[in-house]
N, C-alpha and C. Protein backbone atom coordinates (compact mmCIF):
# COMPACT_ATOMS: atom_id res chain seq x y z
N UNK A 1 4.97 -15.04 18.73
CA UNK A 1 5.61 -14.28 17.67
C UNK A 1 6.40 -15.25 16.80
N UNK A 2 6.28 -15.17 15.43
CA UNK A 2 7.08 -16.08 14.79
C UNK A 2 8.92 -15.84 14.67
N UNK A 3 9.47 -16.81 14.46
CA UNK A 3 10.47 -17.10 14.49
C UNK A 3 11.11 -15.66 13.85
N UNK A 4 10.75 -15.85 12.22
CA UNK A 4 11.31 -14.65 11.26
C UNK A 4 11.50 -13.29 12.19
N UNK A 5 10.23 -12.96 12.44
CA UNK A 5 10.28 -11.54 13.65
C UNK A 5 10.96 -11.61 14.44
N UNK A 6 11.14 -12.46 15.44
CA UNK A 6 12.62 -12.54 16.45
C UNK A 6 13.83 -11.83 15.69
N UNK A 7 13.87 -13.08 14.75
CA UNK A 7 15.40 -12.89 13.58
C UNK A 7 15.31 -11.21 13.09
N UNK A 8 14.32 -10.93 12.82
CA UNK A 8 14.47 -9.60 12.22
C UNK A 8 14.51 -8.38 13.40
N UNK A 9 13.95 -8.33 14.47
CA UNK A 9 14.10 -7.64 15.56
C UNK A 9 15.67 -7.38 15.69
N UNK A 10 16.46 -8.67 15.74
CA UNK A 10 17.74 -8.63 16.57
C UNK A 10 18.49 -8.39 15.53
N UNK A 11 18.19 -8.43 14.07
CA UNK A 11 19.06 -7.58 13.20
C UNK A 11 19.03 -6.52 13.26
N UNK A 12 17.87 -6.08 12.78
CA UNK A 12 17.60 -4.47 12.51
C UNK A 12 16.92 -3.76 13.98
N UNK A 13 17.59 -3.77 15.17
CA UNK A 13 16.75 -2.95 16.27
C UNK A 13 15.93 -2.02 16.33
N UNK A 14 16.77 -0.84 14.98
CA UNK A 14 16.08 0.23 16.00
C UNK A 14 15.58 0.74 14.47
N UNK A 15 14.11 0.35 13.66
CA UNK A 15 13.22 0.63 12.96
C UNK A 15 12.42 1.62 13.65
N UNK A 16 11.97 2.55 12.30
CA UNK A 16 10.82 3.54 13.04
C UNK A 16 9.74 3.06 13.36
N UNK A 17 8.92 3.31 14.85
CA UNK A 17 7.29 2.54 14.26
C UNK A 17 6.42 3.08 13.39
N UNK A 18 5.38 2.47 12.57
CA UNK A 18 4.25 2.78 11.91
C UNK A 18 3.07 3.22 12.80
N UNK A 19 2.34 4.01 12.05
CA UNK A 19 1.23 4.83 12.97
C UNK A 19 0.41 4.97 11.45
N UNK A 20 -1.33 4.37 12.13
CA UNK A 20 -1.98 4.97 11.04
C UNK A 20 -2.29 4.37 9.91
N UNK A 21 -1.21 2.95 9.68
CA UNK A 21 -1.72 2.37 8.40
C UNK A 21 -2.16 1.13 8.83
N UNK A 22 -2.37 0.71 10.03
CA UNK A 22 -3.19 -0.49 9.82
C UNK A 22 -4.43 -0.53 11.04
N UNK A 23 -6.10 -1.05 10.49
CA UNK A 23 -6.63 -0.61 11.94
C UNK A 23 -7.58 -2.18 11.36
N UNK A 24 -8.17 -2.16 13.10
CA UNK A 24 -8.96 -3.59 13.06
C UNK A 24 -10.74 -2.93 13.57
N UNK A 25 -11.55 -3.31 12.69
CA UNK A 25 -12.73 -2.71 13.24
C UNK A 25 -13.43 -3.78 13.74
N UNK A 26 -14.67 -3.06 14.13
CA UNK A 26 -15.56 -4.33 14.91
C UNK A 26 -16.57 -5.76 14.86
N UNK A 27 -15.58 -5.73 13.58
CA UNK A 27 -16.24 -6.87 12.94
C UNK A 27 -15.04 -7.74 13.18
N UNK A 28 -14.02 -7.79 13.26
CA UNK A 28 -12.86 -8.38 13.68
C UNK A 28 -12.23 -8.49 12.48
N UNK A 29 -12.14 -7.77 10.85
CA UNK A 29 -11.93 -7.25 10.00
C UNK A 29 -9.99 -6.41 10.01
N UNK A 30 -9.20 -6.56 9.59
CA UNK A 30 -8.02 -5.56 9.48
C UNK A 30 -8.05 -5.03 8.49
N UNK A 31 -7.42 -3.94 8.00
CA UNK A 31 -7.80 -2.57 7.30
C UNK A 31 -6.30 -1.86 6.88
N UNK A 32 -6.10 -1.64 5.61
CA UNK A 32 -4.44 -1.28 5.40
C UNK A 32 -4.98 0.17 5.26
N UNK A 33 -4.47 1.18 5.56
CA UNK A 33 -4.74 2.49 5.35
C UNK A 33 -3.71 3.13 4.77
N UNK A 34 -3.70 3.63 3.56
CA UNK A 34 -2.72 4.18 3.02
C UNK A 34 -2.64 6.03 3.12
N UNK A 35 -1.63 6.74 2.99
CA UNK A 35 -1.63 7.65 3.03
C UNK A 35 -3.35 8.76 2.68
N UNK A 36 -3.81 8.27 1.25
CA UNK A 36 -4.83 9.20 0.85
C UNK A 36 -6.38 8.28 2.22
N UNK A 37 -6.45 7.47 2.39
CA UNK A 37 -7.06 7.12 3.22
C UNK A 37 -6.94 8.14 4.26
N UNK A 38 -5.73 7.80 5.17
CA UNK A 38 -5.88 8.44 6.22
C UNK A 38 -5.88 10.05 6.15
N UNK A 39 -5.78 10.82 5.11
CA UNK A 39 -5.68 12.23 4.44
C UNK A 39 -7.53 12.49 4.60
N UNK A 40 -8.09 11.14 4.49
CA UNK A 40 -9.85 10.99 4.43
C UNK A 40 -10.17 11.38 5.64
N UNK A 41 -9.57 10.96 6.54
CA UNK A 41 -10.10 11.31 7.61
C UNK A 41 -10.25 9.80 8.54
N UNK A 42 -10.07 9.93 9.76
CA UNK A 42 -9.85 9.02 11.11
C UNK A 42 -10.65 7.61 10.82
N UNK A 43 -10.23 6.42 11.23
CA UNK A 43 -10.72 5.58 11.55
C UNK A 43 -11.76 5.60 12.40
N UNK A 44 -12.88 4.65 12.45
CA UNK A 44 -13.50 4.34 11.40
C UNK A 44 -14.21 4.47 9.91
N UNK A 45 -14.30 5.96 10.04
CA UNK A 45 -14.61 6.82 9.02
C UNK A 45 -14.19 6.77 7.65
N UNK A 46 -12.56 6.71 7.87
CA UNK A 46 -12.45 6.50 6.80
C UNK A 46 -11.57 5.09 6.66
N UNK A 47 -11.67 3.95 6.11
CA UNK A 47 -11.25 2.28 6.24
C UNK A 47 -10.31 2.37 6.11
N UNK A 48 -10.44 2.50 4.61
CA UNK A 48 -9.10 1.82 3.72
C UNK A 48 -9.32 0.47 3.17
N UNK A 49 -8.32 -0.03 2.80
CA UNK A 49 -8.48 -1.69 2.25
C UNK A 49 -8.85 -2.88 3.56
N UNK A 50 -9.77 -3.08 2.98
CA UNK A 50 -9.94 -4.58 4.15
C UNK A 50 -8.96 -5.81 3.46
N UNK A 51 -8.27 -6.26 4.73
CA UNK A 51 -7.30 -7.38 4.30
C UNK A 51 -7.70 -8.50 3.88
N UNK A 52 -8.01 -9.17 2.73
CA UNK A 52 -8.46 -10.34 2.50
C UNK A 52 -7.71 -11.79 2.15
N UNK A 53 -6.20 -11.59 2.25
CA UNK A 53 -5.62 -12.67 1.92
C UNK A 53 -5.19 -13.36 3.47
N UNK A 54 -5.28 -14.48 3.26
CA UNK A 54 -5.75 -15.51 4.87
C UNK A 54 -4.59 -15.60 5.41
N UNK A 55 -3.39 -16.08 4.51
CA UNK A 55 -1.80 -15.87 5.06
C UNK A 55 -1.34 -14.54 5.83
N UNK A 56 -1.66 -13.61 5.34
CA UNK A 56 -1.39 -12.45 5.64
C UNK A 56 -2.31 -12.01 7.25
N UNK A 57 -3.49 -12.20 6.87
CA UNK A 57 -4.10 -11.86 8.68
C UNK A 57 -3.70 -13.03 9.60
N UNK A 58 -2.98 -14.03 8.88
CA UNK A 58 -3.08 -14.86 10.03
C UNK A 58 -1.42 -14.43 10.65
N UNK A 59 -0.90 -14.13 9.25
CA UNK A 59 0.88 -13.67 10.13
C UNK A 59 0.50 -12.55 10.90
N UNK A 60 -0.31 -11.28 10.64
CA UNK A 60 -1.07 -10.29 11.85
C UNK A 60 -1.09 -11.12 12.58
N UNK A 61 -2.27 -11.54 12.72
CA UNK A 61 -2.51 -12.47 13.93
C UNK A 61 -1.60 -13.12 15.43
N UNK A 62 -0.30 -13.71 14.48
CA UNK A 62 0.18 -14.62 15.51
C UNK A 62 0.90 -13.42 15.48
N UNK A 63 1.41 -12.58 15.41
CA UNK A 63 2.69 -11.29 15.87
C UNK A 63 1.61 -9.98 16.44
N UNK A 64 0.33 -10.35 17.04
CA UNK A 64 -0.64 -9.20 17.49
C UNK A 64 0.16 -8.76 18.70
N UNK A 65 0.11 -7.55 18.96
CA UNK A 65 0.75 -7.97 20.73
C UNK A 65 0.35 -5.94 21.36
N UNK A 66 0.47 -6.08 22.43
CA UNK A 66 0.24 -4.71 23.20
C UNK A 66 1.57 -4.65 24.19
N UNK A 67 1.75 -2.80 23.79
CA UNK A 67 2.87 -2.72 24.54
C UNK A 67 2.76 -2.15 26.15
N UNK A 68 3.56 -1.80 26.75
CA UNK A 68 3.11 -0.64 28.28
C UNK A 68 2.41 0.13 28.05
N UNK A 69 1.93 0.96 27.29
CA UNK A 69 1.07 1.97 27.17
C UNK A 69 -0.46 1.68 26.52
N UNK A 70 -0.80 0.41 26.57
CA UNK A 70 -1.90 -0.02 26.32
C UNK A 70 -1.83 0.02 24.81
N UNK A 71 -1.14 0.06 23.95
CA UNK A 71 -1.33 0.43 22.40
C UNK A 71 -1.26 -0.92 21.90
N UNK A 72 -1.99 -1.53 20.75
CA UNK A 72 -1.98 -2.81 19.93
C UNK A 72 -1.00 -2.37 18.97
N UNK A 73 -0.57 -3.34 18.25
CA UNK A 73 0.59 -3.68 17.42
C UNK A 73 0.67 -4.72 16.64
N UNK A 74 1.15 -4.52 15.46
CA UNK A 74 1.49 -5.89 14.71
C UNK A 74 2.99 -5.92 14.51
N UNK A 75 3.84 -6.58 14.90
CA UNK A 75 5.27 -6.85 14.83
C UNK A 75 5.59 -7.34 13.51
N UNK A 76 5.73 -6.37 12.58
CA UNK A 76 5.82 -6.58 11.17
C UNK A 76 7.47 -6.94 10.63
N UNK A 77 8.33 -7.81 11.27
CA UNK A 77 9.67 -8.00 11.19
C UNK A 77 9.80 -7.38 12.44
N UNK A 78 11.13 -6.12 12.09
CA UNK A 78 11.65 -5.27 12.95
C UNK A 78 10.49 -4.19 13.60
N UNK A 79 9.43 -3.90 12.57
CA UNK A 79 8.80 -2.93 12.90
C UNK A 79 7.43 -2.86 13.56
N UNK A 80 7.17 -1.88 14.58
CA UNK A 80 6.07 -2.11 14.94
C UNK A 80 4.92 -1.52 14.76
N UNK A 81 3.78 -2.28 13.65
CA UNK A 81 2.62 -1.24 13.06
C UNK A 81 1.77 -1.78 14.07
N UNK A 82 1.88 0.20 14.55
CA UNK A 82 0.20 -0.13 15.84
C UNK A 82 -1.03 0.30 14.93
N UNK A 83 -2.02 -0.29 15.47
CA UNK A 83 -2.85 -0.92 15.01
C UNK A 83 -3.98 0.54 15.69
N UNK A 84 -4.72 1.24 14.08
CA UNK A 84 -6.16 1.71 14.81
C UNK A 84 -6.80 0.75 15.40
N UNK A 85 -7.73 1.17 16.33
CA UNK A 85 -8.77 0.16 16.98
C UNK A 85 -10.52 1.08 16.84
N UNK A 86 -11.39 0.02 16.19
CA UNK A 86 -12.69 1.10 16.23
C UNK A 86 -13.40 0.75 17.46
N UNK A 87 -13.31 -0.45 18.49
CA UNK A 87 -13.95 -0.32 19.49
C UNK A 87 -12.95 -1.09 20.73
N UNK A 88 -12.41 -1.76 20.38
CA UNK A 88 -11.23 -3.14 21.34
C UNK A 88 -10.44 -3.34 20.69
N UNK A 89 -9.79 -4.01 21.47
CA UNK A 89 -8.30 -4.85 21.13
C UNK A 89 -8.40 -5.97 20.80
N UNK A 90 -9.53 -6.87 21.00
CA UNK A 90 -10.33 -8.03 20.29
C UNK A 90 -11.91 -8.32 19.59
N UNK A 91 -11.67 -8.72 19.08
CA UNK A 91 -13.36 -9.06 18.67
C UNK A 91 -13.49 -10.47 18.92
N UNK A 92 -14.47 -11.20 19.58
CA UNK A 92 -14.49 -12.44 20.14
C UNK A 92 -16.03 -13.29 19.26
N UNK A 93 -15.14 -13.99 18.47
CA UNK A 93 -16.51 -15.27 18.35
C UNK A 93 -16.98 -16.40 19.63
N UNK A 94 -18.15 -16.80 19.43
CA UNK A 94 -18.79 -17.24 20.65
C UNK A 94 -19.85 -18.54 19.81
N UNK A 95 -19.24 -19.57 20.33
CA UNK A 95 -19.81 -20.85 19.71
C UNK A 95 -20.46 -21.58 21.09
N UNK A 96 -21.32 -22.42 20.75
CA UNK A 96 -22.28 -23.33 21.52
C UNK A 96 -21.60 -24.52 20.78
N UNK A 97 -20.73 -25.74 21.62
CA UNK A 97 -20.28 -26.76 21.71
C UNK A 97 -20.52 -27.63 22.74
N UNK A 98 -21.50 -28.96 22.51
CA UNK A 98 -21.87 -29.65 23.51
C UNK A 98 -22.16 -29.04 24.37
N UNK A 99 -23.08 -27.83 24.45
CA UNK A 99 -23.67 -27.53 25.77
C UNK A 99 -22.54 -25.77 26.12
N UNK A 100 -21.46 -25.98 25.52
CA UNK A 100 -20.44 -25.44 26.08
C UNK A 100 -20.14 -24.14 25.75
N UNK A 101 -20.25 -23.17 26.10
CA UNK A 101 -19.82 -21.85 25.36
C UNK A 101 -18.76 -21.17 25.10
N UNK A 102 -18.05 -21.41 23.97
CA UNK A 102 -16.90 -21.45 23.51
C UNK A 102 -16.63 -19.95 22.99
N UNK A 103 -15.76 -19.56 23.29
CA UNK A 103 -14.76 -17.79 22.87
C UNK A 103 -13.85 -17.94 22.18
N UNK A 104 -13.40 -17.50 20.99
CA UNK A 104 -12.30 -17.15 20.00
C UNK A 104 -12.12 -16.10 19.62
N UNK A 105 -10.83 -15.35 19.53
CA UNK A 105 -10.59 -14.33 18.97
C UNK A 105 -11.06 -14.09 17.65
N UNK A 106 -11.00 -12.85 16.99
CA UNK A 106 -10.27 -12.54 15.93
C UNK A 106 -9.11 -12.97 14.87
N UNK A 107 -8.45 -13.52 15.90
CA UNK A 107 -7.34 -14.03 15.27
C UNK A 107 -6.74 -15.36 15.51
N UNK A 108 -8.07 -16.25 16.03
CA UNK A 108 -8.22 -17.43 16.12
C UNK A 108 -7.63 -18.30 17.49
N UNK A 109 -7.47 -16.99 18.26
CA UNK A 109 -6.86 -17.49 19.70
C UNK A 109 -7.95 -18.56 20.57
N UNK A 110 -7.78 -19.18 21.24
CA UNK A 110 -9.02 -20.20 22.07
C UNK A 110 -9.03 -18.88 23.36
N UNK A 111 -10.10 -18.75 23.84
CA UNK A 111 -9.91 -17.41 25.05
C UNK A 111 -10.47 -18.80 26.20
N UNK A 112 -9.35 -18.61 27.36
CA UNK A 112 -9.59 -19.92 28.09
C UNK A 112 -10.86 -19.49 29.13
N UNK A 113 -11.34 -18.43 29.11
CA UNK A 113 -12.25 -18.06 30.71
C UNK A 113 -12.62 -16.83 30.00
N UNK A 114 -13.95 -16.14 30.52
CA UNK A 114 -14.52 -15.29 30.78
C UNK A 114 -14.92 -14.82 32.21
N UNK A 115 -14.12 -13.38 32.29
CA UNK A 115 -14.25 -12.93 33.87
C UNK A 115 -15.09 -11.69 33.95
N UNK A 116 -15.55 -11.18 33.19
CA UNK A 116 -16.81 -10.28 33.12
C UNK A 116 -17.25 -10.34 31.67
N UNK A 117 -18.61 -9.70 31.70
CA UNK A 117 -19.68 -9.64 30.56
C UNK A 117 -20.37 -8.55 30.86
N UNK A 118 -19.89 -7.29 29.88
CA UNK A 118 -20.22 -6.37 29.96
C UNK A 118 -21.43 -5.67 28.66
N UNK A 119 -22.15 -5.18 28.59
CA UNK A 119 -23.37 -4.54 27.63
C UNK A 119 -22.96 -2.82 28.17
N UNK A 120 -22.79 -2.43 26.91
CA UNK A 120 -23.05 -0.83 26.89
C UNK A 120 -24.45 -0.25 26.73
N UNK A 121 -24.02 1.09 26.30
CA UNK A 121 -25.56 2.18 26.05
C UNK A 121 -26.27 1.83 24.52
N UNK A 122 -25.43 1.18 23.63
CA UNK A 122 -25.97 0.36 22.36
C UNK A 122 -26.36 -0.69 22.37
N UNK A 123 -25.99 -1.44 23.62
CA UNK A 123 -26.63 -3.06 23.51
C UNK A 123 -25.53 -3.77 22.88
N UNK A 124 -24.56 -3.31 22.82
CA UNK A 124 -23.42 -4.54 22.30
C UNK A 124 -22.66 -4.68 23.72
N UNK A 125 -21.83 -6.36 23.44
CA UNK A 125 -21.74 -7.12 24.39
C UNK A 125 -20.39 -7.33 24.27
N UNK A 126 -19.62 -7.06 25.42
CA UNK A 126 -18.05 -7.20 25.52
C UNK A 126 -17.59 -8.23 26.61
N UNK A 127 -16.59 -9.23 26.28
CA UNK A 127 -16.37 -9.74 27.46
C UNK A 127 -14.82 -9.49 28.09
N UNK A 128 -14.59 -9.85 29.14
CA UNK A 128 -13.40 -9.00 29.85
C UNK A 128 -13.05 -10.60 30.02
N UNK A 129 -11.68 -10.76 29.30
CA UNK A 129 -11.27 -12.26 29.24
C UNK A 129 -9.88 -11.87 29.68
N UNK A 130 -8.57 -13.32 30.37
CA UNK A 130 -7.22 -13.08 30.57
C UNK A 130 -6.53 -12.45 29.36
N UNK A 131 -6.98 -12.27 28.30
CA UNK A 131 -6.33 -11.74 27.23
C UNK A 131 -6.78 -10.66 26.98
N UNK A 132 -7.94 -9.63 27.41
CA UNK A 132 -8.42 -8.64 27.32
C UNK A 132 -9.73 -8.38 27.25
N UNK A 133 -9.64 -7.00 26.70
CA UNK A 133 -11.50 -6.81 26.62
C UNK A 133 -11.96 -7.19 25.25
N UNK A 134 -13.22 -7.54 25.09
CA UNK A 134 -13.03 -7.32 23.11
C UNK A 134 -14.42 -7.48 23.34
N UNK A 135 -15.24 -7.04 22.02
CA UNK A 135 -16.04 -6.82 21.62
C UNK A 135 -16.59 -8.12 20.80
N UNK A 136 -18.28 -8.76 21.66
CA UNK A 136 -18.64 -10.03 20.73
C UNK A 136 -19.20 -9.78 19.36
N UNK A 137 -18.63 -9.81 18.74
CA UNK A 137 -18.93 -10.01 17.03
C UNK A 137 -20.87 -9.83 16.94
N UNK A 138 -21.41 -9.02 16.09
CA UNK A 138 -22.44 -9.26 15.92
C UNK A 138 -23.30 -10.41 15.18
N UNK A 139 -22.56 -11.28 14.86
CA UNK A 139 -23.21 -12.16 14.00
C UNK A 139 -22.62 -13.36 14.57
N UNK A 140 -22.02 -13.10 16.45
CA UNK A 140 -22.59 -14.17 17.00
C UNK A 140 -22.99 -14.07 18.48
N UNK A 141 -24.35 -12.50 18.01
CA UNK A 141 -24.47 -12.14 19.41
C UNK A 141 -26.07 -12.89 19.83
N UNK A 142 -26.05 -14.15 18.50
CA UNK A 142 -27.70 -15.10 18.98
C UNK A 142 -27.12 -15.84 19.99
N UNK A 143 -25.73 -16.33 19.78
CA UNK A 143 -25.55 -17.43 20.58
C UNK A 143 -24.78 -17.05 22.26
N UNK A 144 -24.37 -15.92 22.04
CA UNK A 144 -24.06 -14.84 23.23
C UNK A 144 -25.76 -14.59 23.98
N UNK A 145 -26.30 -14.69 23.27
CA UNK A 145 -27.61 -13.99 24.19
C UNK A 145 -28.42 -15.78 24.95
N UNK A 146 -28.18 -16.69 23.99
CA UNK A 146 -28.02 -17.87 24.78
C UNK A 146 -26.66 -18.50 25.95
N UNK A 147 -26.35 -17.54 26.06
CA UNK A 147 -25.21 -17.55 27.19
C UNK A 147 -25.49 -16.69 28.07
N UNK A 148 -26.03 -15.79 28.31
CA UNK A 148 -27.05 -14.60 29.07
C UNK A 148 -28.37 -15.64 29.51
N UNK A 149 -29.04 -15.84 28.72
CA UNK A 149 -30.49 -16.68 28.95
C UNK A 149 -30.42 -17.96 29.82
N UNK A 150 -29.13 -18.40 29.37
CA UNK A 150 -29.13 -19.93 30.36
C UNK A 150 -28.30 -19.41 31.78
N UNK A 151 -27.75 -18.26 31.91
CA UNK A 151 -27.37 -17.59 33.32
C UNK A 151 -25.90 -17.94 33.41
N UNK A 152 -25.53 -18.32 31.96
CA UNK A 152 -23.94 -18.57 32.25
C UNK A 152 -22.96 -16.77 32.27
N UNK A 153 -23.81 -16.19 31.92
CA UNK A 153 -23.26 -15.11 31.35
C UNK A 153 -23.94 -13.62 31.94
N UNK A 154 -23.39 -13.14 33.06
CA UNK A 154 -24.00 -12.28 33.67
C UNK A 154 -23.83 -10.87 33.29
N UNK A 155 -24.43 -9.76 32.18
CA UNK A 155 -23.85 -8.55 31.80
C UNK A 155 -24.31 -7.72 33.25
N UNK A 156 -23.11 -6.95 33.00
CA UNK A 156 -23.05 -5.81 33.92
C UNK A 156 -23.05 -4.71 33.04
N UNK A 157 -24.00 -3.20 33.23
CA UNK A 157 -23.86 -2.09 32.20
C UNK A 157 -22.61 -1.09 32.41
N UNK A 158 -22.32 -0.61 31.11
CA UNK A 158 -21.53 0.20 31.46
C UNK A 158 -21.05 1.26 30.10
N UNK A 159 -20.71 2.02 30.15
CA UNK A 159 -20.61 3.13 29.18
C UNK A 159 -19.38 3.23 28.08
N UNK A 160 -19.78 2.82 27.12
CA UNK A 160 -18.84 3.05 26.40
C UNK A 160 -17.19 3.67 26.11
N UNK A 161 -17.51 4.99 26.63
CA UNK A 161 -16.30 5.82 26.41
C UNK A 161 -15.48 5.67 27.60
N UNK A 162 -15.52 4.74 28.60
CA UNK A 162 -14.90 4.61 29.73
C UNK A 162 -14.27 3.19 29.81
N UNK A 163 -14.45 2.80 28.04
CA UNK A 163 -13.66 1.06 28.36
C UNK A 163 -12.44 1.11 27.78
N UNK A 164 -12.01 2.01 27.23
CA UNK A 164 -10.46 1.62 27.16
C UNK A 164 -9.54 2.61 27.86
N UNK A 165 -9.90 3.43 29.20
CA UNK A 165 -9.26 3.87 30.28
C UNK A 165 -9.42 2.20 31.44
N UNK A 166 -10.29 2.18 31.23
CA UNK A 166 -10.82 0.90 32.50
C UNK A 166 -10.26 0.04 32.58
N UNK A 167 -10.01 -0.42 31.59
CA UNK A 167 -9.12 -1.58 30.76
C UNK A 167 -7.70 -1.86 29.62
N UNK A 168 -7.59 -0.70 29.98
CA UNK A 168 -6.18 -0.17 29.23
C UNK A 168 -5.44 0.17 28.22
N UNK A 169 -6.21 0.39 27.32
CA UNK A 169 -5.95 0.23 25.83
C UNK A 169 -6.54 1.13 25.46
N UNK A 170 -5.74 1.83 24.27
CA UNK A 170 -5.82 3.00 23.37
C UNK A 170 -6.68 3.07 22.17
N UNK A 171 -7.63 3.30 21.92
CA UNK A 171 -7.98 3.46 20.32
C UNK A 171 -6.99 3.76 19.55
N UNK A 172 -6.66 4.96 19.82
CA UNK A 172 -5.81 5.76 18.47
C UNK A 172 -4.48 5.65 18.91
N UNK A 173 -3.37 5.01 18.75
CA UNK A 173 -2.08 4.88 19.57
C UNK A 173 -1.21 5.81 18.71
N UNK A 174 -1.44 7.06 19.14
CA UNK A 174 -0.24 8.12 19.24
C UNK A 174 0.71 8.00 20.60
N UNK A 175 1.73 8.53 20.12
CA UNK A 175 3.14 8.45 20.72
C UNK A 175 2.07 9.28 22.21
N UNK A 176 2.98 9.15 23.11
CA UNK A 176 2.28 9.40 24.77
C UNK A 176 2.80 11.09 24.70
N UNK A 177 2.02 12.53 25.03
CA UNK A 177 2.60 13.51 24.90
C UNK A 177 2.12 14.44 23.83
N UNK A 178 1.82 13.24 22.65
CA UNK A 178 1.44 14.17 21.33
C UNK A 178 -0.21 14.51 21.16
N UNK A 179 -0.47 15.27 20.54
CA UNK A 179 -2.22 15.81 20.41
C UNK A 179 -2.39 14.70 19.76
């Protein structure tokens, strides 16, 4: 978390959180949703603005964080905008280096290990890393399927709608209690 956010936490404590205006889809993409957006109707459905300035996802980025209740977040100063999710809490790039098969976030984290490799009922490929579950990017699921082929990478099947009870994390992070 950067410095500023500390500083602003311990000024201003007790900010309302945000709900609803910011979501990350499965392209590893963030998304500002403004009121008439979300009036459109639910994430993914309806976007909103995709974030395109590099400063800005990368301050997302380093202030990403999940609280006890499995919900993602961006620590925006004092405040905490949780984050829609259209499939995970990460989206993971997957590079071939010297032989080596390399994992990166979304948000440019190094992911040190892969401890499962999971394929759903669509054929997309998730891996269950110390930092979470996330979803491998489709446009680097050639070099993922050369990580399967050379036997580094063993998928196990499993069903979609049962990975973020399994693994802890919320799509839609409403307050705990509310519809």
């Amino acid at each position: 978390m950067d410095d500023i956010v500390r500083q602003a936490l311990r000024k201003w404590p007790h900010v309302p959180d945000c709900r609803g205006w910011l979501a990350l889809d499965a392209r590893g993409d963030w998304y500002m949703r403004d009121d008439r957006t979300q009036a459109a109707g639910p994430f993914p459905q309806s976007k909103g603005s995709r974030i395109q300035h590099d400063k800005l996802r990368a301050f997302i980025g380093r202030n990403y964080d999940v609280d006890a209740d499995g919900c993602w977040f961006f620590q925006n100063g004092p405040q905490k905008v949780f984050v829609e999710l259209e499939v995970t809490p990460w989206v993971f790039g997957v590079q071939r280096v010297d032989g080596v098969f390399r994992v990166e976030t979304h948000t440019g984290r190094g992911v040190p290990s892969v401890e499962a490799v999971l394929v759903d009922e669509l054929g997309r490929l998730f891996l269950h890393t110390p930092l979470g579950l996330g979803l491998v990017r489709s446009a680097d699921m050639d070099t993922a399927a050369d990580a399967v082929l050379a036997g580094v990478w063993m998928p196990q099947e499993v069903v979609l709608a049962e990975l973020p009870q399994r693994f802890g994390y919320r799509c839609s992070p409403q307050p705990l209690g509310s519809p």
